[in-house]
PDB file of N, CA and C in Angstrom:
ATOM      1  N   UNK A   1      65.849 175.841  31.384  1.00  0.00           N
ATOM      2  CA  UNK A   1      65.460 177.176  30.981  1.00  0.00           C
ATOM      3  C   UNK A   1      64.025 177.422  31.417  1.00  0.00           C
ATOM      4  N   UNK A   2      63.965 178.477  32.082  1.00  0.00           N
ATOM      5  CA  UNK A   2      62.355 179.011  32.606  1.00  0.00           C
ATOM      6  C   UNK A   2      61.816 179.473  31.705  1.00  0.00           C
ATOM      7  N   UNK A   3      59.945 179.229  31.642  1.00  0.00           N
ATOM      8  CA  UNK A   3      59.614 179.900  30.674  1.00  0.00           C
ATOM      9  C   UNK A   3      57.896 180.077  31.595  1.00  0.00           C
ATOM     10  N   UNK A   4      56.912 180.387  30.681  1.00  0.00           N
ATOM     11  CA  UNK A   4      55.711 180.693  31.050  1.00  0.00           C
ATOM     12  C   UNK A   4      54.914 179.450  31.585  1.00  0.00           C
ATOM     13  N   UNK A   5      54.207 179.465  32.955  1.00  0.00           N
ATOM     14  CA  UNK A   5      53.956 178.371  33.318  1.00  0.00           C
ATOM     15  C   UNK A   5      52.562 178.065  32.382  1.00  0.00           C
ATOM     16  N   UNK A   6      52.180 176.986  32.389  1.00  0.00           N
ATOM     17  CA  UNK A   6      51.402 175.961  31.677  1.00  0.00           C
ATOM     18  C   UNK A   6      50.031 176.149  32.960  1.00  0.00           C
ATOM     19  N   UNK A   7      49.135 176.554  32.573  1.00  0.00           N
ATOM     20  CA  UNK A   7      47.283 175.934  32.884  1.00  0.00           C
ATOM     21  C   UNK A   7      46.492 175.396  32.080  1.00  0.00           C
ATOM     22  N   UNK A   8      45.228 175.363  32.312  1.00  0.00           N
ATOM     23  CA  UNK A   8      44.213 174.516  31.396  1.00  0.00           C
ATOM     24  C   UNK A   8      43.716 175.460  30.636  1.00  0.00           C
ATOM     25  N   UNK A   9      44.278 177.026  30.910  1.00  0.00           N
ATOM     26  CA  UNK A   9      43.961 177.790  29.599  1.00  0.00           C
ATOM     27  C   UNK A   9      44.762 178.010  28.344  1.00  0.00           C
ATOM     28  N   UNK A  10      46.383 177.908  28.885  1.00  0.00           N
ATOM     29  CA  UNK A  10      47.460 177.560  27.703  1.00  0.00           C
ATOM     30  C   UNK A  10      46.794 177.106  26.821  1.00  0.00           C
ATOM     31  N   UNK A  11      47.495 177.672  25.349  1.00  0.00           N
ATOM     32  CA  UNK A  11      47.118 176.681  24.085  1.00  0.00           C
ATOM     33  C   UNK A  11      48.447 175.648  23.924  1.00  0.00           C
ATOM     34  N   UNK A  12      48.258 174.609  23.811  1.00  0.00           N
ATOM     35  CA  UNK A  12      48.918 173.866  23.200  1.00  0.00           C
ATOM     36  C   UNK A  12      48.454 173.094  22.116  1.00  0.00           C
ATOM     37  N   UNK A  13      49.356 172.814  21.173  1.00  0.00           N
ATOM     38  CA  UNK A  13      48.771 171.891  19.545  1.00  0.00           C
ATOM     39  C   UNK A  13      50.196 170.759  19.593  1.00  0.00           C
ATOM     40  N   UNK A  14      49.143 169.841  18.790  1.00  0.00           N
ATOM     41  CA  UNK A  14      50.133 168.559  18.196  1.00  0.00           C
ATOM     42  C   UNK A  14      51.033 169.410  16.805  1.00  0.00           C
ATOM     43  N   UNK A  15      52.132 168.652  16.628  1.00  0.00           N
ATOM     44  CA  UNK A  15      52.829 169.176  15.563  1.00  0.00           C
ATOM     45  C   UNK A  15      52.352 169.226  14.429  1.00  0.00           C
ATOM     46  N   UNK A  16      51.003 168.436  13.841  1.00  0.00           N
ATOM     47  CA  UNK A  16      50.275 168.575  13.157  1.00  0.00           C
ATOM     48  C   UNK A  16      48.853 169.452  13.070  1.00  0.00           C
ATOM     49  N   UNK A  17      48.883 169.813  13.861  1.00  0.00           N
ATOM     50  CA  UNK A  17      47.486 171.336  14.350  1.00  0.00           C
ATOM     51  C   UNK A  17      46.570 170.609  15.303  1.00  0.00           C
ATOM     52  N   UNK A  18      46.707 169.271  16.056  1.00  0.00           N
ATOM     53  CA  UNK A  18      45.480 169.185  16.131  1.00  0.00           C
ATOM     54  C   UNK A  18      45.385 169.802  18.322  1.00  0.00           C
ATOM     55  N   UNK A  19      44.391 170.001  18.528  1.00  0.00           N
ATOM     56  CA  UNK A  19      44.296 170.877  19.168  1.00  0.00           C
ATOM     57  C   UNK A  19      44.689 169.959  20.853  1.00  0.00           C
ATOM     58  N   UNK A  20      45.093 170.327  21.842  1.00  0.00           N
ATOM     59  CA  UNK A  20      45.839 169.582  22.806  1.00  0.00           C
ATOM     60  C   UNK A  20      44.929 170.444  24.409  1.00  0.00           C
ATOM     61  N   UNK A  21      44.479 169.100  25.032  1.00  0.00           N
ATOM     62  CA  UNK A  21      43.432 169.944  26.107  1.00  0.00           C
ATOM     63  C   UNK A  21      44.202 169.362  27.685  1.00  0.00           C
ATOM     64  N   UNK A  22      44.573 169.957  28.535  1.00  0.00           N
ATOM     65  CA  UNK A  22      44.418 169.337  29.808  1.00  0.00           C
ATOM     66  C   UNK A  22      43.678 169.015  30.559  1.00  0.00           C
ATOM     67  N   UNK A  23      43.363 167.915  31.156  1.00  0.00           N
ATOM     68  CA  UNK A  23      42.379 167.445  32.356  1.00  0.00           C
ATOM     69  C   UNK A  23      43.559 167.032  33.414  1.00  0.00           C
ATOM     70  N   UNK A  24      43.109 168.297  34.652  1.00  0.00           N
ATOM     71  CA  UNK A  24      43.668 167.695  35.888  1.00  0.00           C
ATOM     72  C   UNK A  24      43.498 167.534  36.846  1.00  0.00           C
ATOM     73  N   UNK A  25      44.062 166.053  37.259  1.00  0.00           N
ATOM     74  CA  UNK A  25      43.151 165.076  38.342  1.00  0.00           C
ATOM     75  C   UNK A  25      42.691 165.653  39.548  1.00  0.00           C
ATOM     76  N   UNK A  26      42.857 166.880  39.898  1.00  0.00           N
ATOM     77  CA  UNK A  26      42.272 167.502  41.062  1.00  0.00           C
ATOM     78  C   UNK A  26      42.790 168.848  41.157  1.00  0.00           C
ATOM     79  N   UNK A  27      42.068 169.495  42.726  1.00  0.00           N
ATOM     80  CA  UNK A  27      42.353 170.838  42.796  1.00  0.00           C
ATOM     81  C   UNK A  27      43.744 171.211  42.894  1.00  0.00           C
ATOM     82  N   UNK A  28      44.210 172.551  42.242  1.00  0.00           N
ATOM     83  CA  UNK A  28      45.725 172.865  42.463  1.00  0.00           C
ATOM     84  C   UNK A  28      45.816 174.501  42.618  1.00  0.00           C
ATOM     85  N   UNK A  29      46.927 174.598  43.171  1.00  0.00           N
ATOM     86  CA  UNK A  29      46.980 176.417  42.917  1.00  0.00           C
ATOM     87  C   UNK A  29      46.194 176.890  41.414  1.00  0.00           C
ATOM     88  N   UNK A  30      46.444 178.154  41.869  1.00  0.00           N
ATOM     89  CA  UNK A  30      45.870 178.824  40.413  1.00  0.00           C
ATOM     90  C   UNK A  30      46.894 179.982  39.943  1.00  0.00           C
ATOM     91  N   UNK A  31      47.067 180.438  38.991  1.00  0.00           N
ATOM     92  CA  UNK A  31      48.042 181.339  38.356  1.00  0.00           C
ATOM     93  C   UNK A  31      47.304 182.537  37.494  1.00  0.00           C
ATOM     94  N   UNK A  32      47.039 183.380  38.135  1.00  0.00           N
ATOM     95  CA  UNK A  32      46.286 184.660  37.433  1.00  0.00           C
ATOM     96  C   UNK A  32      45.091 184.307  37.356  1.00  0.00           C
ATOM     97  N   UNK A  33      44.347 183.121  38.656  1.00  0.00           N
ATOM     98  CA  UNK A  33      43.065 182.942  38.811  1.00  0.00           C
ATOM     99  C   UNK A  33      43.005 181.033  37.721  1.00  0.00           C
ATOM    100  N   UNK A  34      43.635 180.986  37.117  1.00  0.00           N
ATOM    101  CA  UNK A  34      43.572 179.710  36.187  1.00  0.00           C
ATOM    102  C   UNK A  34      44.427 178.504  37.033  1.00  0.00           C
ATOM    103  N   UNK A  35      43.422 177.283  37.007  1.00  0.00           N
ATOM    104  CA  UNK A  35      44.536 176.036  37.360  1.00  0.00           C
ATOM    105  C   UNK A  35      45.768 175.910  36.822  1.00  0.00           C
ATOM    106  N   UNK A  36      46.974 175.271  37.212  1.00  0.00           N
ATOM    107  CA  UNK A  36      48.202 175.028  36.832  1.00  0.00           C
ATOM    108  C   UNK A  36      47.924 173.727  36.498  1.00  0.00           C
ATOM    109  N   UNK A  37      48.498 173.289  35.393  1.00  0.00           N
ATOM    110  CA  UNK A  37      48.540 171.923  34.811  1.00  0.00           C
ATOM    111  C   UNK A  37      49.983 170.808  35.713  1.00  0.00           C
ATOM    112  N   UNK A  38      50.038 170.178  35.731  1.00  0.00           N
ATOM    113  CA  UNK A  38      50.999 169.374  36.276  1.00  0.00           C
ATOM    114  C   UNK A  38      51.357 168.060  34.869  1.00  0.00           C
ATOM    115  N   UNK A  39      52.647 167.485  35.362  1.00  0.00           N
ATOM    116  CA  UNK A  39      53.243 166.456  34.271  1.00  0.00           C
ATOM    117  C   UNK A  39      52.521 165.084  34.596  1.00  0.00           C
ATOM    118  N   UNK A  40      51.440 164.957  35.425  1.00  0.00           N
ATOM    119  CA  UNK A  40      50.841 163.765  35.480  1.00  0.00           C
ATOM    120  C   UNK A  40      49.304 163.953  35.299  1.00  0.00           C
ATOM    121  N   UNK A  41      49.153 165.109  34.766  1.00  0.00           N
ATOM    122  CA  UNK A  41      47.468 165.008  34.599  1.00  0.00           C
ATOM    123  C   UNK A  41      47.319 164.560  33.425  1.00  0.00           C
ATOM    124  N   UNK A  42      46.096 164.397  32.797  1.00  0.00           N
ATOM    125  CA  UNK A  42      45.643 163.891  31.545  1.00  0.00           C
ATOM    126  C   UNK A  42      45.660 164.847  29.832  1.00  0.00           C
ATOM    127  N   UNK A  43      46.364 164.270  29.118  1.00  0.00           N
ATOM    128  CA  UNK A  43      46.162 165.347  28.212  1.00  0.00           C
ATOM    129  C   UNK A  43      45.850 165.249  26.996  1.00  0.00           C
ATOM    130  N   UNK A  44      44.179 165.471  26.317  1.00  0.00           N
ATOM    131  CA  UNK A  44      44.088 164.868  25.065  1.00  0.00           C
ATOM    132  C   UNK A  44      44.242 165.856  23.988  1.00  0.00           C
ATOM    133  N   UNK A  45      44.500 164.840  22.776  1.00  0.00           N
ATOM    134  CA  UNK A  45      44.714 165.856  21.342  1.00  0.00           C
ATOM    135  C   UNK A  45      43.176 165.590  20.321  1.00  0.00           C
ATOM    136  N   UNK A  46      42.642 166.502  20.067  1.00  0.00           N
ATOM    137  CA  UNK A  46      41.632 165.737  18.974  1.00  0.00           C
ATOM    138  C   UNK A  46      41.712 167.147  17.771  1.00  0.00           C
ATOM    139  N   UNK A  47      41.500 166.529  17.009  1.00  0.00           N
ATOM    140  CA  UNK A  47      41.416 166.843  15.342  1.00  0.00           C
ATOM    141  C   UNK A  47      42.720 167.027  14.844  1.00  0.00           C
ATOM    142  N   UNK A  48      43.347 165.856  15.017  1.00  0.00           N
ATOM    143  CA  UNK A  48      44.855 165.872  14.622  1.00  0.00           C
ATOM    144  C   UNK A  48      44.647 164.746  13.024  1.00  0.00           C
ATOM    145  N   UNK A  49      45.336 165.367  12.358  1.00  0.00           N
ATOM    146  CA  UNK A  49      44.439 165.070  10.475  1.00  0.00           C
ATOM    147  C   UNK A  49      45.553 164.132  10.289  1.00  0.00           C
ATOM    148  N   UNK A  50      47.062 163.763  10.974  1.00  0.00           N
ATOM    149  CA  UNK A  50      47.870 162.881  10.850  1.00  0.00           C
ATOM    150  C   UNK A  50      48.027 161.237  10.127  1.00  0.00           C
ATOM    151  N   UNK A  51      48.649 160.860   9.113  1.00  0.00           N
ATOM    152  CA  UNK A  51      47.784 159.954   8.321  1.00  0.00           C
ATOM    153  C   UNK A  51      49.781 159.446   8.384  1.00  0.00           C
ATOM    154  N   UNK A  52      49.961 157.858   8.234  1.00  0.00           N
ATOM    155  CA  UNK A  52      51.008 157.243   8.073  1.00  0.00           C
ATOM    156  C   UNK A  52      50.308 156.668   6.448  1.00  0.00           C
ATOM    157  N   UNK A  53      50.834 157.139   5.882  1.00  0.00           N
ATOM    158  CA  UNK A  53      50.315 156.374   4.063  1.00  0.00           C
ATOM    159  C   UNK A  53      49.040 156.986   4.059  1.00  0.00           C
ATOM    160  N   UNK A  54      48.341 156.161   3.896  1.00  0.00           N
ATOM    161  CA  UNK A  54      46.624 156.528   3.803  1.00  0.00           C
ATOM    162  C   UNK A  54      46.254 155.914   5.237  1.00  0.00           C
ATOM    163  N   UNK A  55      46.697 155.524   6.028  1.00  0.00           N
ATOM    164  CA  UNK A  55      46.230 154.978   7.571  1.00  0.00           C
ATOM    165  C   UNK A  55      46.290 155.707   8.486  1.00  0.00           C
ATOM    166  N   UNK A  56      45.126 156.424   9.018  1.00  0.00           N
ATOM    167  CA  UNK A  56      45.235 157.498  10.297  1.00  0.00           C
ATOM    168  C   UNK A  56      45.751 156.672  11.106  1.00  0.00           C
ATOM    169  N   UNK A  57      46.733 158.046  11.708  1.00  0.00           N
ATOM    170  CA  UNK A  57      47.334 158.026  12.940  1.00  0.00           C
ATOM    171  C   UNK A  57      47.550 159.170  14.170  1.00  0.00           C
ATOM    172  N   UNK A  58      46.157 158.977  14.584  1.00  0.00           N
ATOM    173  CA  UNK A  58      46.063 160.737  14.978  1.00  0.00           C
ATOM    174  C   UNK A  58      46.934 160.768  16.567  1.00  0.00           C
ATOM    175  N   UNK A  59      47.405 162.128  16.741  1.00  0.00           N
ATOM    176  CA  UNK A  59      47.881 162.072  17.919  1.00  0.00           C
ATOM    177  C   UNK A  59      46.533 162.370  18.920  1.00  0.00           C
ATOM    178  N   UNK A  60      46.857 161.414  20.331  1.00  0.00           N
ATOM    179  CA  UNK A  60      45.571 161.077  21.420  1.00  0.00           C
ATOM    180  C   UNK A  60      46.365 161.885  22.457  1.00  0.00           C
ATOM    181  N   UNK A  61      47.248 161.097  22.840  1.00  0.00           N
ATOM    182  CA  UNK A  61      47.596 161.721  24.175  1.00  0.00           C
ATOM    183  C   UNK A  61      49.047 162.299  24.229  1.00  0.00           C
ATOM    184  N   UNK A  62      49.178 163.577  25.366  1.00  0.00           N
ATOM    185  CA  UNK A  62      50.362 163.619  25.782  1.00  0.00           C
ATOM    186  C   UNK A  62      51.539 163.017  26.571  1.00  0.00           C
ATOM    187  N   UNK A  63      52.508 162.676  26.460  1.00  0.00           N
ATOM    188  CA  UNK A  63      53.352 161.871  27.352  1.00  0.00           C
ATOM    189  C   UNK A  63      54.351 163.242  27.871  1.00  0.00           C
ATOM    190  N   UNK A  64      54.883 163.736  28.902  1.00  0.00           N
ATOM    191  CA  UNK A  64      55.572 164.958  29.735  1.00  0.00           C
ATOM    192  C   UNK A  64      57.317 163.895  29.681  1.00  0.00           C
ATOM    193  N   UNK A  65      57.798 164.537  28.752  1.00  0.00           N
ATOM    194  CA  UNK A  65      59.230 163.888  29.478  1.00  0.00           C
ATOM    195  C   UNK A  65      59.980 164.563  30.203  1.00  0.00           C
ATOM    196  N   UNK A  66      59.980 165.915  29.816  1.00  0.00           N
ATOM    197  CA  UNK A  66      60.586 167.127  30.483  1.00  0.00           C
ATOM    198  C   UNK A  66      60.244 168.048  31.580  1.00  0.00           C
ATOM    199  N   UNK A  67      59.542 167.794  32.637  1.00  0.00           N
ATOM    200  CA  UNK A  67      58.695 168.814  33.330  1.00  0.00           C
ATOM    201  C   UNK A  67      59.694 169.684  33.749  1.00  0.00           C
ATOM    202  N   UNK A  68      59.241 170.686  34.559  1.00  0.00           N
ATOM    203  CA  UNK A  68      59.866 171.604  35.147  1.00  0.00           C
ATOM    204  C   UNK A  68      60.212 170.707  36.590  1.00  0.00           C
ATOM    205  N   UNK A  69      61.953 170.960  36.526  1.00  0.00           N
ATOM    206  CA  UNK A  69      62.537 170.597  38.065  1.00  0.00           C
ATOM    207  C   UNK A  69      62.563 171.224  38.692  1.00  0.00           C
ATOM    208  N   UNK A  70      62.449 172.238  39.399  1.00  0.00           N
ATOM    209  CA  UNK A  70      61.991 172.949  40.863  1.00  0.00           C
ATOM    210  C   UNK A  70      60.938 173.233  41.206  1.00  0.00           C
ATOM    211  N   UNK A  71      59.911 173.308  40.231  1.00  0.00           N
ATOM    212  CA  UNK A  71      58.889 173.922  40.221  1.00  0.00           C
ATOM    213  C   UNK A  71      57.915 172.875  40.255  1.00  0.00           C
ATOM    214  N   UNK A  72      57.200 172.541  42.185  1.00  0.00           N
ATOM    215  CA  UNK A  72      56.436 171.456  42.342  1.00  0.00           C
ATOM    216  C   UNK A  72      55.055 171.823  42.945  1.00  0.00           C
ATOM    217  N   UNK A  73      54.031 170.838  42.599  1.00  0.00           N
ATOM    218  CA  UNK A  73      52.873 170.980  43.359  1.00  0.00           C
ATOM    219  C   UNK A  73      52.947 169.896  44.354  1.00  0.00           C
ATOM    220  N   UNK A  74      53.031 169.680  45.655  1.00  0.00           N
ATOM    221  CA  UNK A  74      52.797 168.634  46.521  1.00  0.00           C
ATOM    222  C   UNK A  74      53.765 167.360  45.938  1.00  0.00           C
ATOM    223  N   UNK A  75      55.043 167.823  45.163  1.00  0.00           N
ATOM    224  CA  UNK A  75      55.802 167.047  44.815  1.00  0.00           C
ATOM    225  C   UNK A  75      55.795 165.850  43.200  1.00  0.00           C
ATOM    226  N   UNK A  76      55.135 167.069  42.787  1.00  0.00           N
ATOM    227  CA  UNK A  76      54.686 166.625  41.630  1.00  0.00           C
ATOM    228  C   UNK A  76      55.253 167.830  40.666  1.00  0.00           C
ATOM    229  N   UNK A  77      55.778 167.916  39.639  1.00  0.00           N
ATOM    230  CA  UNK A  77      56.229 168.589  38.860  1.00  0.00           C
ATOM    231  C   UNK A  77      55.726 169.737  37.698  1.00  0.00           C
ATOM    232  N   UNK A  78      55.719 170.509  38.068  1.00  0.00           N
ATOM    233  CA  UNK A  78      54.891 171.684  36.857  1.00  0.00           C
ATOM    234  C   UNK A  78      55.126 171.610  35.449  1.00  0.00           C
ATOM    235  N   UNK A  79      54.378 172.269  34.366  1.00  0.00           N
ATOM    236  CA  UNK A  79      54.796 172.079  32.726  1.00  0.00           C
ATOM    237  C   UNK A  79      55.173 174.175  32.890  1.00  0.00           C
ATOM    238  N   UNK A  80      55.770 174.131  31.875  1.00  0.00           N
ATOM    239  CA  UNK A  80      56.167 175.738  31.406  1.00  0.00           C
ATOM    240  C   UNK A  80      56.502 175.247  29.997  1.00  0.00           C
ATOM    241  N   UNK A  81      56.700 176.424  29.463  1.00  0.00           N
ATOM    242  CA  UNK A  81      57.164 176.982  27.806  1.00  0.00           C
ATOM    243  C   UNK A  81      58.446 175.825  27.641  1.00  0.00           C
ATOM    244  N   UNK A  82      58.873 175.419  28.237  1.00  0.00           N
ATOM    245  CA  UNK A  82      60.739 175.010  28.290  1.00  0.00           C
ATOM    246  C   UNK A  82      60.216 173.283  28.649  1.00  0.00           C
ATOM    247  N   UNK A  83      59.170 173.345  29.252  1.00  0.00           N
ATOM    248  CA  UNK A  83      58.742 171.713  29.252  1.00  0.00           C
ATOM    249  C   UNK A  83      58.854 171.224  27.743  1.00  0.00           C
ATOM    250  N   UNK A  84      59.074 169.781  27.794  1.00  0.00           N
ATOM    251  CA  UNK A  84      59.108 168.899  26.746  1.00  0.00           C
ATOM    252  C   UNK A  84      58.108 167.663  26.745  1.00  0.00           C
ATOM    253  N   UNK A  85      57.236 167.464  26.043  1.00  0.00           N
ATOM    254  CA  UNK A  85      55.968 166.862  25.671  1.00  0.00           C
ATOM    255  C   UNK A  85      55.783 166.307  24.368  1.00  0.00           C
ATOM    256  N   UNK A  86      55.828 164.800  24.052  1.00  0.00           N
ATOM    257  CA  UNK A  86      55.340 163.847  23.228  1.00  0.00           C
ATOM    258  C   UNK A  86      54.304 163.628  23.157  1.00  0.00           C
ATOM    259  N   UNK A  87      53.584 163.980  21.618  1.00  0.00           N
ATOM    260  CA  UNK A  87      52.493 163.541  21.300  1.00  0.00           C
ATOM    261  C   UNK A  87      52.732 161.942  20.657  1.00  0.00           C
ATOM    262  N   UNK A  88      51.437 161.390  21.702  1.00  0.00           N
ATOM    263  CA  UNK A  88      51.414 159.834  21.210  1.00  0.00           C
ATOM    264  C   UNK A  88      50.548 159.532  20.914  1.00  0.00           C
ATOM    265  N   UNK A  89      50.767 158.312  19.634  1.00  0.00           N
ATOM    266  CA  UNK A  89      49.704 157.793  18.316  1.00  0.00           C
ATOM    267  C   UNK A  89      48.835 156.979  19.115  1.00  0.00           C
ATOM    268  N   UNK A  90      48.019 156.287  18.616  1.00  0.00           N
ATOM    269  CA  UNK A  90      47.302 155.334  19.275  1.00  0.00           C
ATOM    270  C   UNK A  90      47.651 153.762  19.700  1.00  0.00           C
ATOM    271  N   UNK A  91      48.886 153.582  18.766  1.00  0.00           N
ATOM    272  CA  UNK A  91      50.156 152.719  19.526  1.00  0.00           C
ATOM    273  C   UNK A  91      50.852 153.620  20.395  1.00  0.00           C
ATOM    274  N   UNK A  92      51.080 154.095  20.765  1.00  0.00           N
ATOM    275  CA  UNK A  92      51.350 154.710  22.221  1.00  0.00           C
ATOM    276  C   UNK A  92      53.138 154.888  21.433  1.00  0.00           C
ATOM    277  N   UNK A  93      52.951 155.417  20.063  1.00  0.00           N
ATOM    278  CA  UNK A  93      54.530 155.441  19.955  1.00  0.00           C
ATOM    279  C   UNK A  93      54.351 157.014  19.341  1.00  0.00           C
ATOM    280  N   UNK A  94      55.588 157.783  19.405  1.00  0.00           N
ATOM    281  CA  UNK A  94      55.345 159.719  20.031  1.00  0.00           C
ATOM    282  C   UNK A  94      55.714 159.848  17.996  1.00  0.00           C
ATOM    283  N   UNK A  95      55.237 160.985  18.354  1.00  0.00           N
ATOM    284  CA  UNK A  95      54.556 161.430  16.776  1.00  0.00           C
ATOM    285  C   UNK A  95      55.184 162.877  16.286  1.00  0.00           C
ATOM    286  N   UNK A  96      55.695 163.237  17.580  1.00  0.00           N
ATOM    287  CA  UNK A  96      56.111 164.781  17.834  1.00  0.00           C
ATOM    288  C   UNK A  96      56.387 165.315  19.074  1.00  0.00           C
ATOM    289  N   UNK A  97      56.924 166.490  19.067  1.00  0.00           N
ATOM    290  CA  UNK A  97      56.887 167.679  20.393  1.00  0.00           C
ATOM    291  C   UNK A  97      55.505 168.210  20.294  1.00  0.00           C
ATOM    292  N   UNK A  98      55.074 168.157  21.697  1.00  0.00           N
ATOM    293  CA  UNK A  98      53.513 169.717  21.547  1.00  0.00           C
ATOM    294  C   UNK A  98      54.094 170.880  21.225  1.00  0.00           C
ATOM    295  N   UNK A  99      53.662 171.698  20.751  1.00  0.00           N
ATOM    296  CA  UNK A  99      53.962 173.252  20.410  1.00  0.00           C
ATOM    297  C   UNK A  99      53.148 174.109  21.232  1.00  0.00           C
ATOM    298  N   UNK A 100      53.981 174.944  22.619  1.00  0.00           N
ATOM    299  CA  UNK A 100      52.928 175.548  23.146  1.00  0.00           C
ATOM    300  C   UNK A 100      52.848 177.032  22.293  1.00  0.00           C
ATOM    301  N   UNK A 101      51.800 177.271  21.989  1.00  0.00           N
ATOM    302  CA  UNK A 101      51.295 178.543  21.657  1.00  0.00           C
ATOM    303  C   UNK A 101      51.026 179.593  22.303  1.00  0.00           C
ATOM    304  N   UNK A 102      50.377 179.630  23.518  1.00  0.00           N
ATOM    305  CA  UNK A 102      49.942 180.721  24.737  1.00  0.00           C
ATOM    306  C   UNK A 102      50.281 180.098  25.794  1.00  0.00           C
ATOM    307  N   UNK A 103      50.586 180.685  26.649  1.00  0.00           N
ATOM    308  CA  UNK A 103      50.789 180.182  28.408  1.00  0.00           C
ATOM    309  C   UNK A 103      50.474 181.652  29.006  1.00  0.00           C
ATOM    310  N   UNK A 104      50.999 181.150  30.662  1.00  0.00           N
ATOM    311  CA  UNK A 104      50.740 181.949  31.552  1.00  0.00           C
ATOM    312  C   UNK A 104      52.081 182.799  31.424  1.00  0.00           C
ATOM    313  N   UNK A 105      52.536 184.359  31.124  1.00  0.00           N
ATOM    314  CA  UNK A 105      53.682 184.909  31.276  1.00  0.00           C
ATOM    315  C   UNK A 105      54.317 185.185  32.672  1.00  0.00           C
ATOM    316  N   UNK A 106      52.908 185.882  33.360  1.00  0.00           N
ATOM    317  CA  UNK A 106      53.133 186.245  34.688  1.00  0.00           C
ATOM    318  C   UNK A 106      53.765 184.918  35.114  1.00  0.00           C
ATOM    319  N   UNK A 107      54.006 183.936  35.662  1.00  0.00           N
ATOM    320  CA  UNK A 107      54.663 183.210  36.272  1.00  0.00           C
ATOM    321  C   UNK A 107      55.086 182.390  35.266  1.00  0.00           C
ATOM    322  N   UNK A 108      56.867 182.257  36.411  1.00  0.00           N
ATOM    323  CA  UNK A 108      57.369 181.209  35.372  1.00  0.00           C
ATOM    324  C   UNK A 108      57.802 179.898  36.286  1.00  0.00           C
ATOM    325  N   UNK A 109      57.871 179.243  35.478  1.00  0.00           N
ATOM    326  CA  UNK A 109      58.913 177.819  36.445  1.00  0.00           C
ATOM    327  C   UNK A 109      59.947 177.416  35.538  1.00  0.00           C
ATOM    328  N   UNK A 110      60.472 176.781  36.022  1.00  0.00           N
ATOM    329  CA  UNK A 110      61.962 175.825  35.782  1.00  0.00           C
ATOM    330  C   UNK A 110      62.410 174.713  36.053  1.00  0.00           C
TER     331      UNK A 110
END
C-alpha cells in the first residue's frame, strides 16, 4: 500500500512518545526541496520515558523491516506512511512500530 514518502522532516515517534530523528548517510534526491530518508540510514529515538518494571528501557534505534518495494534510491529502498519500522531497546530487542505522524503527501512510494 502507497502512502506519503518519508524525509528528515517527517515526524515520526516511538510508540511510547519518544521523539524519532533520521540521519542519512549521504546526499539523495529531495521531495518538495527536503531529503528522502532511505531503509538503511540511521535512525535515533530520544526521550522515550519506556520503563520494563522500574528498569529503563528506552527505545534508541530504528530497525526498517518493511521498506517500500519499488520505490528505490540507487537501489536502496525508500520509507513511506505504509513502511514498517521497529523501535529497538538497548538490547537491540523491538519495543514497538514507529508511528509516523507527518510525511511528505506530495509524493508517494510503494
Amino acid at each position: 500500500m502507497a502512502g506519503g514518502t518519508l524525509t528528515v522532516a517527517s515526524v515520526l515517534m516511538c510508540p511510547h512518545g519518544g521523539d524519532v530523528s533520521a540521519i542519512p548517510s549521504g546526499p539523495r534526491p529531495l521531495a518538495a526541496g527536503v531529503p528522502l530518508v532511505l531503509a538503511t540510514d540511521t535512525f535515533l529515538v530520544a526521550g522515550c520515558p519506556f520503563l520494563l518494571g522500574a528498569v529503563p528501557s528506552p527505545c534508541l534505534t530504528v530497525l526498517w523491516i518493511v521498506p517500500d518495494i519499488f520505490s528505490t534510491v540507487a537501489g536502496t529502498p525508500t520509507l513511506s506512511q505504509s513502511s514498517v519500522g521497529l523501535c529497538m531497546s538497548p538490547a537491540l530487542l523491538p519495543q514497538g512500530p514507529v508511528i509516523v505522524v507527518d510525511c511528505q503527501p506530495q509524493v508517494t512510494g510503494s
